[in-house]
Protein backbone atom coordinates (compact mmCIF):
# COMPACT_ATOMS: atom_id res chain seq x y z
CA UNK A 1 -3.86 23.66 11.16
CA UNK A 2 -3.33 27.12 9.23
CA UNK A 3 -3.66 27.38 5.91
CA UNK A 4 -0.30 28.50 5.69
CA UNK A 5 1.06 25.71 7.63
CA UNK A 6 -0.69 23.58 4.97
CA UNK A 7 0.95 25.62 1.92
CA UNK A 8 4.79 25.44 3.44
CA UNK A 9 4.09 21.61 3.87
CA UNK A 10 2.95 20.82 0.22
CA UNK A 11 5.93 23.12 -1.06
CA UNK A 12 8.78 20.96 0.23
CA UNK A 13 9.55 19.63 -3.76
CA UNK A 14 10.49 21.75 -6.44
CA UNK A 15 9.33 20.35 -9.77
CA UNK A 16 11.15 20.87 -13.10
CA UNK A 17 10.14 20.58 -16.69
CA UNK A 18 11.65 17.18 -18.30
CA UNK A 19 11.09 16.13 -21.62
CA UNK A 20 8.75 12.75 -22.75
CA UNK A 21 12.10 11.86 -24.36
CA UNK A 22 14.34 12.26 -21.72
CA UNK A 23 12.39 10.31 -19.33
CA UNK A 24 11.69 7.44 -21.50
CA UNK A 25 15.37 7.07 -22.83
CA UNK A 26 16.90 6.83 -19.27
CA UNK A 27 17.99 3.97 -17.37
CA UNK A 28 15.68 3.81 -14.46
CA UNK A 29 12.81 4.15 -16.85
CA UNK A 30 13.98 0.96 -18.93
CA UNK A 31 13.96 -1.01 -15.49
CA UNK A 32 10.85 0.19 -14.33
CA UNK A 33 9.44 -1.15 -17.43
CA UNK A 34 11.35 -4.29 -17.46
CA UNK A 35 10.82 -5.15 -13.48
CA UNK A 36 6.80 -4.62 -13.51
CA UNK A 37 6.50 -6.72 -16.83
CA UNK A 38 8.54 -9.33 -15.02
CA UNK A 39 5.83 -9.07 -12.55
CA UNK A 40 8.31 -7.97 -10.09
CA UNK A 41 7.69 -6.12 -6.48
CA UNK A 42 8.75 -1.83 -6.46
CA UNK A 43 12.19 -1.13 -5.18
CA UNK A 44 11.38 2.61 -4.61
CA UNK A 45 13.72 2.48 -1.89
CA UNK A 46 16.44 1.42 -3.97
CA UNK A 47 15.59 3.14 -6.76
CA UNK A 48 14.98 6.43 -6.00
CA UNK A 49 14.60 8.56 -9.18
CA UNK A 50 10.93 9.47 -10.70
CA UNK A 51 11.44 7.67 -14.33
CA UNK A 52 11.52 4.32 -12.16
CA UNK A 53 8.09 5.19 -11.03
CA UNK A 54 7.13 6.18 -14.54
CA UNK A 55 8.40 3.42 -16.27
CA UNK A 56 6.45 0.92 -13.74
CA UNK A 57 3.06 3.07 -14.60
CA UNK A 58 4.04 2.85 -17.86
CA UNK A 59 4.85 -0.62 -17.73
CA UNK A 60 1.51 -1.93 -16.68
CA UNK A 61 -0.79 0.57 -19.03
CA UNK A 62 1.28 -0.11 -22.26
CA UNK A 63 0.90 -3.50 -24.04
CA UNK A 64 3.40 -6.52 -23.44
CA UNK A 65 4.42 -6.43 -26.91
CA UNK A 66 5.19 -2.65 -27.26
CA UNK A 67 8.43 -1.66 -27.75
CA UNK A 68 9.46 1.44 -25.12
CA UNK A 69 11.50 3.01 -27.82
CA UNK A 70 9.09 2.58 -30.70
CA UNK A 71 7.06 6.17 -31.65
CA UNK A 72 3.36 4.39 -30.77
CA UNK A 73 5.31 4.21 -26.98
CA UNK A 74 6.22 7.82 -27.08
CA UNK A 75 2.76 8.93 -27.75
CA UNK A 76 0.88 6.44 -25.89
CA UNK A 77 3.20 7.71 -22.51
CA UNK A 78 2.48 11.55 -23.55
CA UNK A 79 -1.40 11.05 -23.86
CA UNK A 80 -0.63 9.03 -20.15
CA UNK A 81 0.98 12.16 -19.15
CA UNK A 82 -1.65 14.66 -20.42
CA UNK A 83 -4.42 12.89 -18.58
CA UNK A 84 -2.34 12.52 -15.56
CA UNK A 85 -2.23 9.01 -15.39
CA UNK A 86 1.41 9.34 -15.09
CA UNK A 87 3.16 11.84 -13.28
């Protein structure tokens, strides 16, 4: 394979900026949480948007107890970001 085979492949997403807030106040987010906390399986197939994703990581590194909207949330999921534990 050619390097620049290798480049086009990896290239195929384009990634935007989105905002700690924006992510955690959406929808998908909410049920990510909710679904991995209920110790339910991943529907990525049926839920196909990123904050799903992130709110399942988020979901199993953020305690039980801890409110998603609460401020300790919002800086305990940017510090996740930060060190890439959540993408």
């Amino acid at each position: 394979m050619r390097m620049s085979d290798f480049d086009r492949d990896r290239d195929q997403v384009v990634s935007v900026d989105v905002s700690v807030l924006k992510v955690m106040s959406s929808r998908e987010f909410r049920v990510g949480i909710a679904e991995v906390r209920a110790g339910k399986p991943p529907r990525f197939d049926e839920e196909d948007d990123w904050n799903y994703e992130r709110g399942r990581q988020f979901g199993i590194i953020a305690p039980a107890n801890m409110d998603p909207r609460s401020d300790m949330a919002v800086r305990l999921f940017s510090a996740a970001v930060r060190r890439g534990y959540i993408v």
